[in-house]
C-alpha atoms as a PDB file:
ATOM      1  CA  UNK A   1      24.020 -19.726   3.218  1.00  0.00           C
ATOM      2  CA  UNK A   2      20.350 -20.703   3.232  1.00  0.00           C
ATOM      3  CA  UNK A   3      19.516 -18.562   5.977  1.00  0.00           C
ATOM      4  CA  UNK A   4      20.561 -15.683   3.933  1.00  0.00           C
ATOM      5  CA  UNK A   5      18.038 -16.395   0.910  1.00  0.00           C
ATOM      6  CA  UNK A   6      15.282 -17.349   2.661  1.00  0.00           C
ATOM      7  CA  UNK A   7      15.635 -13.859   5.124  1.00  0.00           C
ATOM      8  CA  UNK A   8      16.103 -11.700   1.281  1.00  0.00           C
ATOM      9  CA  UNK A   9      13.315 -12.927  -0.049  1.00  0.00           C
ATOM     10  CA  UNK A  10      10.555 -12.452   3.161  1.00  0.00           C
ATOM     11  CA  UNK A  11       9.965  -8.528   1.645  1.00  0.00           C
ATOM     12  CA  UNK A  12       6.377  -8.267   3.221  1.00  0.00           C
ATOM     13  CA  UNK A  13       5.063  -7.275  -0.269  1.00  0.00           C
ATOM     14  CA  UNK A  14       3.489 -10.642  -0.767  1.00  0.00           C
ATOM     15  CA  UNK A  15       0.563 -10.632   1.024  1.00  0.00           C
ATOM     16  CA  UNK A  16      -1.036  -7.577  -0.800  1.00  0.00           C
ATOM     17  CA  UNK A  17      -3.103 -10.395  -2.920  1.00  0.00           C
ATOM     18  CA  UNK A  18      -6.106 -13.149  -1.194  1.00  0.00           C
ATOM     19  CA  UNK A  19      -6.991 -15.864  -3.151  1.00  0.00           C
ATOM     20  CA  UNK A  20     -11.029 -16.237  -3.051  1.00  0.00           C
ATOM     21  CA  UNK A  21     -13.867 -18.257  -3.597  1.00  0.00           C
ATOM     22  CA  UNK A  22     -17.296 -17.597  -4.329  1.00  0.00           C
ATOM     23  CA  UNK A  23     -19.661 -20.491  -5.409  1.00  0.00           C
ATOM     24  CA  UNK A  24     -21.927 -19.777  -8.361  1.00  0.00           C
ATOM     25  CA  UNK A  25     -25.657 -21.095  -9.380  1.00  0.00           C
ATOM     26  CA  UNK A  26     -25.363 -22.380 -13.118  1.00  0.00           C
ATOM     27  CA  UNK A  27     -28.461 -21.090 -14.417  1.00  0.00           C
ATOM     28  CA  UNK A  28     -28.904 -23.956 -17.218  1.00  0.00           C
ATOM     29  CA  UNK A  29     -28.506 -26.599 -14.816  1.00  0.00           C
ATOM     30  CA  UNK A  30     -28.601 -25.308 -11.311  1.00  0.00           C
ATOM     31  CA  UNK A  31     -25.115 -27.193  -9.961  1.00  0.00           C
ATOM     32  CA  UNK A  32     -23.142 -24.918  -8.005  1.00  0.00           C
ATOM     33  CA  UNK A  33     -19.745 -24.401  -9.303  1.00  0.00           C
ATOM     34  CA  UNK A  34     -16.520 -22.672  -7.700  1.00  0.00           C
ATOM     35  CA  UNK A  35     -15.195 -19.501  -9.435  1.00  0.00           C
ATOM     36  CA  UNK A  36     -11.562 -18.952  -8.013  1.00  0.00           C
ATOM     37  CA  UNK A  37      -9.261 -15.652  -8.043  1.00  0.00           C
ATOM     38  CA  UNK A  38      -6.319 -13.549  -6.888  1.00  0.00           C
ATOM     39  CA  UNK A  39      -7.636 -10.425  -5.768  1.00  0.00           C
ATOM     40  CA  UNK A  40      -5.778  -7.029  -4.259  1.00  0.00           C
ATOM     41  CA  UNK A  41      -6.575  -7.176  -0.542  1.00  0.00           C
ATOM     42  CA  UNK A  42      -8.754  -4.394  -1.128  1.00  0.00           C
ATOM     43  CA  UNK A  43     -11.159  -5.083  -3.666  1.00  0.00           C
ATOM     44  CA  UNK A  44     -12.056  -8.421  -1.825  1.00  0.00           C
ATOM     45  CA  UNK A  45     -15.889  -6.874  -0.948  1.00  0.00           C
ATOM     46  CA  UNK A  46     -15.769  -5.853  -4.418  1.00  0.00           C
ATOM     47  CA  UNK A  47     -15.688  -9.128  -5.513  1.00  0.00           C
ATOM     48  CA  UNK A  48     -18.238 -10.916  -3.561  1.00  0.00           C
ATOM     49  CA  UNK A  49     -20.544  -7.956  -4.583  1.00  0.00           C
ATOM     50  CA  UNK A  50     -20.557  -9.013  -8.159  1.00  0.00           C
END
């Protein structure tokens, strides 16, 4: 029976989203911090253009 759930549920429709990280200068203190997001697989560049 549990073969049968897991098999419905692999669609291939989740893997249009990457999660990524870009590290970040704080400009009042100058420690790097993380800044962390779920992004569409193609606006990835567009985010670490920002």
């Amino acid at each position: 029976m549990a073969k049968k759930t897991v098999a419905s549920l692999q669609t291939g429709e989740g893997r249009t989203f990457s999660k990524v990280i870009k590290m970040v200068k704080s400009p009042k203190t100058g420690a790097y911090t993380f800044q962390e997001e779920m992004v569409p697989n193609d606006k990835v560049k567009d985010f670490f253009a920002k």
